[in-house]
Protein backbone atom coordinates (compact mmCIF):
# COMPACT_ATOMS: atom_id res chain seq x y z
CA UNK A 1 -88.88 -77.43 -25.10
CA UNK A 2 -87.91 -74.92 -22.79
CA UNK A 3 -91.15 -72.92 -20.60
CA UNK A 4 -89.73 -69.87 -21.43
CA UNK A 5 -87.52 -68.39 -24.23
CA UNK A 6 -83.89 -66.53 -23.39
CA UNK A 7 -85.78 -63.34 -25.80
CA UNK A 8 -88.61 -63.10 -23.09
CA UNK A 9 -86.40 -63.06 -19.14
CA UNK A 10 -84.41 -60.43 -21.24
CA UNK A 11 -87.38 -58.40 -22.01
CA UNK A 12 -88.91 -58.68 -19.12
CA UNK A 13 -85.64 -57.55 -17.58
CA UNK A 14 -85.29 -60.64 -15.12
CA UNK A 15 -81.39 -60.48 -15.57
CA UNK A 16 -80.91 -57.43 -13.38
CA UNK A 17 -80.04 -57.70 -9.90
CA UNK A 18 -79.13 -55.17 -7.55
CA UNK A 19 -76.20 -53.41 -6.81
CA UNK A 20 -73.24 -54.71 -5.73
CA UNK A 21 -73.10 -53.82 -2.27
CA UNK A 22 -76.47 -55.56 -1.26
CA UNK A 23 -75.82 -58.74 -2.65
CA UNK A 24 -76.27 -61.67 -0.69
CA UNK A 25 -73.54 -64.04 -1.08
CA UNK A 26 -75.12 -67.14 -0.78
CA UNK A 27 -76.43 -65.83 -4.58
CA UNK A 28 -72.78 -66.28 -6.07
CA UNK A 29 -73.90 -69.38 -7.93
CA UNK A 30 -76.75 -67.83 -9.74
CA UNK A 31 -74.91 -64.31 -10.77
CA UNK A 32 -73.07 -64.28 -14.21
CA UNK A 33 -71.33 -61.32 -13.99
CA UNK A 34 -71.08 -57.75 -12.68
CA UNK A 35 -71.61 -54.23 -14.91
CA UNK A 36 -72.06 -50.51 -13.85
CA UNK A 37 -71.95 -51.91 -10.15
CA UNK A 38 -74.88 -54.09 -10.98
CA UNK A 39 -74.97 -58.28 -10.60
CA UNK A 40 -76.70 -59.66 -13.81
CA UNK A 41 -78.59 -62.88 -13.31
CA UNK A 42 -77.40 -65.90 -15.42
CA UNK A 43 -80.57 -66.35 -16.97
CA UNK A 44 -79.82 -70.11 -18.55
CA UNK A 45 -80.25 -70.56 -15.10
CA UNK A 46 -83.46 -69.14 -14.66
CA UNK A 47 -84.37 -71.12 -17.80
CA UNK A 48 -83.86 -74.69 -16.52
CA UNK A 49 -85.47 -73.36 -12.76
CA UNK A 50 -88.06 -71.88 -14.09
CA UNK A 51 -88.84 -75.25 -16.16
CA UNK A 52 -88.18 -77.59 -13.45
CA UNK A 53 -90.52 -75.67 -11.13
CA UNK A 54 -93.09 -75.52 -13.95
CA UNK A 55 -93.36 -79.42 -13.94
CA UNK A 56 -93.88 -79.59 -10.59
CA UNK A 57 -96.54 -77.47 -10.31
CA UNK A 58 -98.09 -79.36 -13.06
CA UNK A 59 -97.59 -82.40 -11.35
CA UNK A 60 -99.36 -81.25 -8.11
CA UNK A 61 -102.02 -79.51 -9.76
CA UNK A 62 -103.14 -82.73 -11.81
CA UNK A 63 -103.07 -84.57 -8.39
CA UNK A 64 -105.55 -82.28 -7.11
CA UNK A 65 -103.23 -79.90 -4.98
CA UNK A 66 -103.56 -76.26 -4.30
CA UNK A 67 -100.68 -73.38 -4.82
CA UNK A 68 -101.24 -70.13 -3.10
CA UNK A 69 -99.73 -67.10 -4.72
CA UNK A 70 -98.22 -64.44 -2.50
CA UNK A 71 -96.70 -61.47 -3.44
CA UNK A 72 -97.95 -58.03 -1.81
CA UNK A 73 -95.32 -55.33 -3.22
CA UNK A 74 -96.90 -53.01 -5.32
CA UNK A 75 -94.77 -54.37 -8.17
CA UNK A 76 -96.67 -58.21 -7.64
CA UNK A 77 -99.84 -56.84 -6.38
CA UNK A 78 -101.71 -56.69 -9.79
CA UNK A 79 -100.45 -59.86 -11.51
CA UNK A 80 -100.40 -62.03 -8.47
CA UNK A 81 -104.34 -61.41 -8.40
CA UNK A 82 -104.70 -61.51 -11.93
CA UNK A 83 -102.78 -65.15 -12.54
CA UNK A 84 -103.96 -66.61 -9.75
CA UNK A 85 -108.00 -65.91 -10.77
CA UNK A 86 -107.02 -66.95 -13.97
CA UNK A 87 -106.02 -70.23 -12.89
CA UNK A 88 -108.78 -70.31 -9.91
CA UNK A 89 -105.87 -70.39 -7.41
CA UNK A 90 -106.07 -68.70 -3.93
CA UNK A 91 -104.02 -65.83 -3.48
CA UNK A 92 -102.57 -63.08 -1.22
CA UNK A 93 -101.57 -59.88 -2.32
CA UNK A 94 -102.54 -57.26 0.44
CA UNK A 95 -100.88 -57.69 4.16
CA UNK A 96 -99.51 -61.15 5.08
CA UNK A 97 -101.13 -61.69 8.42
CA UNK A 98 -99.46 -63.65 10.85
CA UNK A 99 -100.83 -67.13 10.90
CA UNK A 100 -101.72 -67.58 7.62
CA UNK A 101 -100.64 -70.71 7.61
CA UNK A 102 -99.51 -72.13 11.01
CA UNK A 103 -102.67 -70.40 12.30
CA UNK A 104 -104.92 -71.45 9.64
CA UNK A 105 -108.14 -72.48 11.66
CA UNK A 106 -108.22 -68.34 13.46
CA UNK A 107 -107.89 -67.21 9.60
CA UNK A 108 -110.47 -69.62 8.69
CA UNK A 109 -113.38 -68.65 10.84
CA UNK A 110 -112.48 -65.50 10.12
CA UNK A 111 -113.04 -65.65 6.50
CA UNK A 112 -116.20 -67.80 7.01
CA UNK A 113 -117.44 -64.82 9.57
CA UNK A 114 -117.07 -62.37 6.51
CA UNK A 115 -118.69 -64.24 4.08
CA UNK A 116 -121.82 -64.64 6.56
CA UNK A 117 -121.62 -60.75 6.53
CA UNK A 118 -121.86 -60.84 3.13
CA UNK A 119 -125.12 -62.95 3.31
CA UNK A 120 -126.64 -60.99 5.82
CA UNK A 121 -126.13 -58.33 3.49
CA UNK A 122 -127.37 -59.82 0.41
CA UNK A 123 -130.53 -61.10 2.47
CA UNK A 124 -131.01 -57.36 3.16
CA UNK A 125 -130.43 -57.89 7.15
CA UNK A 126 -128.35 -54.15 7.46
CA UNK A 127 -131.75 -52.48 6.15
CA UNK A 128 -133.26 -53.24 9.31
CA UNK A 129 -130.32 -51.95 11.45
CA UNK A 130 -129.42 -48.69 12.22
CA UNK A 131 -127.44 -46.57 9.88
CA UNK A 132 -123.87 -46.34 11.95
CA UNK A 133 -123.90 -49.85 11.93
CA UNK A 134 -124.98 -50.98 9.61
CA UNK A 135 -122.25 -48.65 8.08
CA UNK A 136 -119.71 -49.90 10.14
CA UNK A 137 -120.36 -53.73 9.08
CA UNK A 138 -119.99 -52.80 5.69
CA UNK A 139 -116.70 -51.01 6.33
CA UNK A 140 -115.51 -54.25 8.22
CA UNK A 141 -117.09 -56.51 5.11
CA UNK A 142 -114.71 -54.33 2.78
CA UNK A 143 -111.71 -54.46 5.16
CA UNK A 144 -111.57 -58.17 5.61
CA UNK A 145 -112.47 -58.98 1.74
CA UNK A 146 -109.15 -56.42 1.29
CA UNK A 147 -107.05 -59.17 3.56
CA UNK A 148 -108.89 -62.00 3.06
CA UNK A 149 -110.73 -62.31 -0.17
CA UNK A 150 -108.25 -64.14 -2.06
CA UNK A 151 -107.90 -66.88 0.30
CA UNK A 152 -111.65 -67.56 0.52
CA UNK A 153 -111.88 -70.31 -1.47
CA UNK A 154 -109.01 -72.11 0.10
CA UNK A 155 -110.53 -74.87 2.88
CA UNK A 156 -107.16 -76.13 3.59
CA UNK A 157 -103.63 -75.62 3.80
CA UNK A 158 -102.28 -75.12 0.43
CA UNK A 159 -99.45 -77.77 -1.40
CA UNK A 160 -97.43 -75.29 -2.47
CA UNK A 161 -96.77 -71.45 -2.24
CA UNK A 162 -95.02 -69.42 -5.25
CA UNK A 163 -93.96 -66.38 -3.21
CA UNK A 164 -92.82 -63.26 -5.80
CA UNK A 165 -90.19 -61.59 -3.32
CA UNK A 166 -88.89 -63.67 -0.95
CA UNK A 167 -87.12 -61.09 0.97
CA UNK A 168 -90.38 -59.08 1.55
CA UNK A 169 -92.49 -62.41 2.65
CA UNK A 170 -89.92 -63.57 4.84
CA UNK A 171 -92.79 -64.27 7.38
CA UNK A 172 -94.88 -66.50 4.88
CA UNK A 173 -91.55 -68.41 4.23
CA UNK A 174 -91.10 -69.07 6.88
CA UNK A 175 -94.59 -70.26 8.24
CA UNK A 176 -94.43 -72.70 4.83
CA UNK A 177 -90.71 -73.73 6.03
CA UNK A 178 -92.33 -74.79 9.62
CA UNK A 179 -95.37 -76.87 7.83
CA UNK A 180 -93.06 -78.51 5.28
CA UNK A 181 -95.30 -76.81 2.46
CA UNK A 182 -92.81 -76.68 -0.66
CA UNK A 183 -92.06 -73.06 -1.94
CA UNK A 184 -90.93 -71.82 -5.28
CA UNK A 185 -89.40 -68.30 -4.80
CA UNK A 186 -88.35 -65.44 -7.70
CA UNK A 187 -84.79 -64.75 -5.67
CA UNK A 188 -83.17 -61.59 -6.19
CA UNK A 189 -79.75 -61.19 -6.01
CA UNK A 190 -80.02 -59.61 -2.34
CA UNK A 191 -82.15 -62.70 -0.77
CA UNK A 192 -81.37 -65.91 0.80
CA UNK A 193 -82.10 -68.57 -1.49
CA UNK A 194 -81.70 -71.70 1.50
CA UNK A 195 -85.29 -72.18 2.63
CA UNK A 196 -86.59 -71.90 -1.01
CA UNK A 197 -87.08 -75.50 -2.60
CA UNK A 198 -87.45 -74.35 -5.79
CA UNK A 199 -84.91 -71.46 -6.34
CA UNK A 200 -85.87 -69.34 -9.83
CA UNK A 201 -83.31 -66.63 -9.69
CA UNK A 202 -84.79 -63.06 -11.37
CA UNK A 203 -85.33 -59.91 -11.06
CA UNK A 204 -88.31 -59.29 -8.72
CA UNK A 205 -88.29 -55.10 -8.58
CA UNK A 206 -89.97 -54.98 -12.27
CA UNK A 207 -93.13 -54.96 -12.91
CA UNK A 208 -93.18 -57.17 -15.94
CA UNK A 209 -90.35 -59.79 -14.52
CA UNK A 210 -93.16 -60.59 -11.62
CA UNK A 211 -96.19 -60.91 -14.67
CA UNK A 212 -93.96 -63.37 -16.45
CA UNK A 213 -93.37 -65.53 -13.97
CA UNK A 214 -96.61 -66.14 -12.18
CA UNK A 215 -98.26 -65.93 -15.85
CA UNK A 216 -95.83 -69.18 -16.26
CA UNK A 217 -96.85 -70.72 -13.01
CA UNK A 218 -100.27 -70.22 -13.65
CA UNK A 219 -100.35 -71.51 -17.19
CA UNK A 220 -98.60 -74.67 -15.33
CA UNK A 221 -101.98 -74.96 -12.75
CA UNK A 222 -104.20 -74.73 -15.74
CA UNK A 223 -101.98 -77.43 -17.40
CA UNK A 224 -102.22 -79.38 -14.67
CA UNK A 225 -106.27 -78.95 -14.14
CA UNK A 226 -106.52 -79.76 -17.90
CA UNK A 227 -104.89 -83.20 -17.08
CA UNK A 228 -106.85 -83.89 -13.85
CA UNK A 229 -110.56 -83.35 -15.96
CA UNK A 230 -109.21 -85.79 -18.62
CA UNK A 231 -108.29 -88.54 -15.47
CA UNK A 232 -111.57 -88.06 -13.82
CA UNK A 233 -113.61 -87.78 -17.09
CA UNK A 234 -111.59 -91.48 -18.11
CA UNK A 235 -112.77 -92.80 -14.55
CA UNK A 236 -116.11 -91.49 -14.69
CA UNK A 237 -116.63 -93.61 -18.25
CA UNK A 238 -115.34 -96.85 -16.71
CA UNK A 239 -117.48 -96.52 -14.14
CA UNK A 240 -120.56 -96.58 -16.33
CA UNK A 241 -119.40 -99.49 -18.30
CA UNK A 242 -122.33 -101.94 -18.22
CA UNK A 243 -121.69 -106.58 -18.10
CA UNK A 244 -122.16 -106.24 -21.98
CA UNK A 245 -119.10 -103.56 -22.43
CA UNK A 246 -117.20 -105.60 -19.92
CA UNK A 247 -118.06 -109.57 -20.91
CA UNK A 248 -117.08 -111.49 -24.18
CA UNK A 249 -120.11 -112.52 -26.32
CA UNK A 250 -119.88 -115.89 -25.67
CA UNK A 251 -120.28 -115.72 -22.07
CA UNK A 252 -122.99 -113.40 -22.49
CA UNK A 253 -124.77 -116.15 -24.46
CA UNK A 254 -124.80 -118.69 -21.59
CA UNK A 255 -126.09 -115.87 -19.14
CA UNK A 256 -128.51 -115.11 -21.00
CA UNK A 257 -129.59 -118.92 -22.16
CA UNK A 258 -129.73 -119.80 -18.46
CA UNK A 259 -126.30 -121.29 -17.97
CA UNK A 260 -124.00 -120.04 -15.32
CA UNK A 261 -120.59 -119.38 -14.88
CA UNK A 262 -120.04 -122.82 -13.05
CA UNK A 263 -120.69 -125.22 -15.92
CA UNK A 264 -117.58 -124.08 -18.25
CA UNK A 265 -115.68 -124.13 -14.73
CA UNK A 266 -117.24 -127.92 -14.65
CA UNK A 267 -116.46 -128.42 -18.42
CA UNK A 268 -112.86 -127.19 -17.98
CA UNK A 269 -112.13 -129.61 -15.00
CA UNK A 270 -113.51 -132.86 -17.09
CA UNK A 271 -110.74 -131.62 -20.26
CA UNK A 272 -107.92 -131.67 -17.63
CA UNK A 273 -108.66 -134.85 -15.77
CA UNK A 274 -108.96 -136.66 -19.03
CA UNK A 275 -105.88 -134.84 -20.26
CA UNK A 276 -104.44 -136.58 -17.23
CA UNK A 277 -105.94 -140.31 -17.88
CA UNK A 278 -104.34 -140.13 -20.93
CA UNK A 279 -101.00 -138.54 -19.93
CA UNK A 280 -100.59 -141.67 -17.65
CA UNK A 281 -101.62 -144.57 -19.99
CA UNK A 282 -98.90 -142.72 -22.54
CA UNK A 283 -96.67 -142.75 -19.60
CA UNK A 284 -97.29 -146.82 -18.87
CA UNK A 285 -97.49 -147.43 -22.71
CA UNK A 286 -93.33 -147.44 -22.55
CA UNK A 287 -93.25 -150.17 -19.29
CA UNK A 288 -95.45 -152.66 -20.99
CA UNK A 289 -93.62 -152.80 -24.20
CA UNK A 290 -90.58 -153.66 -22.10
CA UNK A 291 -92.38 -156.23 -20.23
CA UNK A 292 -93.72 -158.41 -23.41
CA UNK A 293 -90.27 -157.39 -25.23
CA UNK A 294 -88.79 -159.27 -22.08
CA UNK A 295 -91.10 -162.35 -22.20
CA UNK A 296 -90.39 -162.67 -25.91
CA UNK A 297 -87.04 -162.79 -25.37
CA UNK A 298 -87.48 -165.35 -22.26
CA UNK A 299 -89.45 -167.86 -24.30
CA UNK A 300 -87.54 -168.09 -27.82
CA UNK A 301 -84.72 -170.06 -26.54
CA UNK A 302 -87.52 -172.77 -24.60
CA UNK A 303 -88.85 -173.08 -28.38
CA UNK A 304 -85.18 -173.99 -29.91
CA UNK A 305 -84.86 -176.45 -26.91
CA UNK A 306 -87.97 -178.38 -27.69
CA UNK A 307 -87.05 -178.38 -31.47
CA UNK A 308 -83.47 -180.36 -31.05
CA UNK A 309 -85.43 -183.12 -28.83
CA UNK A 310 -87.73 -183.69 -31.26
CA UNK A 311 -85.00 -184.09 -34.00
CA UNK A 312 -83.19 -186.83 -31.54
CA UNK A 313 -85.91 -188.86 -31.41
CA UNK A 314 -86.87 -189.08 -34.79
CA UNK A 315 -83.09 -190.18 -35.90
């Protein structure tokens, strides 16, 4: 079944590219046709992309992977942050900074110095400082939780990035691009769709084209989170499997009557050689009916012999 109906992309307006003259031709493939000096998407196309890029992020999700959403037009800004909390997914929808990703340990600290801020705060440390500056840490608290407060969760570099307009993120392509991270791009009609590894051609200008697709992706984390707690929840109840779940009753009758393991080992081994005795007296059984078969055969005519002597004599 398909992730997403034909009724919904044409709804949500994904078929509408842009106009003719700012079309990228390296987007031939995924344009259908051309009206009003407009490229329309072939949306069966963004059917089976969208799908194939939904099972992957499943796949990665259920192995434990993270996928950071990106999209910081105005257009993206409030689903990106909605999906991605929904599916507890670290996210960027202000200002890409530079080094996201190829600079990750610089963004790190920095995110780990703002939420020590934040403690401080909490703790009530900025009563006992001076008004301006205690002012001007807040300020600083709200500027980098503007930047940097979707990505605080994430410890490491994320497994794959859904960016919502390539075009516009060309710098967090291509700092995924350098680390090998996969990406899975909503391509407009006016982008290049070569460094995306997941191509799902759309409209990315509307507001509800960008909700629909990272509601999609998202659903696909949660999917994929669903299928990682049944996995671990499975391992965690072998794990507590006791000998009695594990063992046969039998052998749980000679543990516990003082027998070990050793004696139906020993038991076993006295079946087999005997099995053996008896293949090889079945094996010489054959020979020695040959041999006495042979001495009958050698003596009858000695017998005959003796007979006609006797019946000489007596005439």
């Amino acid at each position: 079944m398909a992730v997403v109906s034909m009724r919904e992309l044409l709804e949500a307006g994904a078929h509408f590219g842009h106009r003719v003259r700012r079309w990228n031709p390296k987007m031939r493939r995924y344009i259908f046709r051309e009206r009003n000096g407009i490229h329309i998407i072939d949306l069966q196309q963004t059917v089976r992309a969208l799908g194939v890029a939904y099972e992957a992020v499943r796949e990665k999700a259920s192995q434990g992977g993270t996928i950071l959403f990106v999209g910081t037009k105005r257009q993206a800004q409030p689903s990106i942050q909605e999906h991605a909390e929904r599916c507890r997914m670290p996210y960027v929808n202000q200002r890409w900074l530079g080094g996201t990703l190829t600079n990750f340990r610089t963004i790190r600290h920095r995110v780990d110095f703002m939420i020590d801020l934040e403690q401080q705060e909490e703790r009530g440390d900025f009563e006992k400082l001076p008004k301006k500056e205690a002012l001007k840490l807040r300020r600083l608290i709200q500027k980098l939780n503007r930047r940097l407060g979707g990505i605080r969760t994430m410890s490491r570099l994320p497994d794959m990035v859904f960016i919502a307009d390539v075009r516009r993120e060309a710098l967090a392509v291509s700092e995924a691009s350098k680390l090998g991270i996969p990406i899975i791009g909503l391509v407009d009609t006016n982008c290049d769709p070569d460094p995306i590894d997941f191509v799902i051609p759309g409209n990315d200008d509307a507001i509800r084209s960008n909700r629909l697709m990272a509601a999609k992706i998202a659903d696909a984390v949660i999917e994929g989170l669903h299928v990682r707690e049944i996995v671990d929840a499975e391992e965690a109840e072998r794990a507590q499997l006791s000998d009695e779940d594990l063992l046969g009753p039998s052998v749980l009758d000679r543990l516990r009557g003082g027998a070990s393991l050793e004696e139906p080992k020993e038991a076993a081994a006295e079946v087999l050689e005997a099995g053996a005795e008896t293949d090889a007296e079945s094996e010489a059984l054959p020979e020695v009916e040959t041999v006495v078969e042979e001495e009958e055969i050698t003596e009858a005519p000695e017998e005959d012999h003796t007979a006609n002597n006797v019946e000489e004599l007596l005439s």
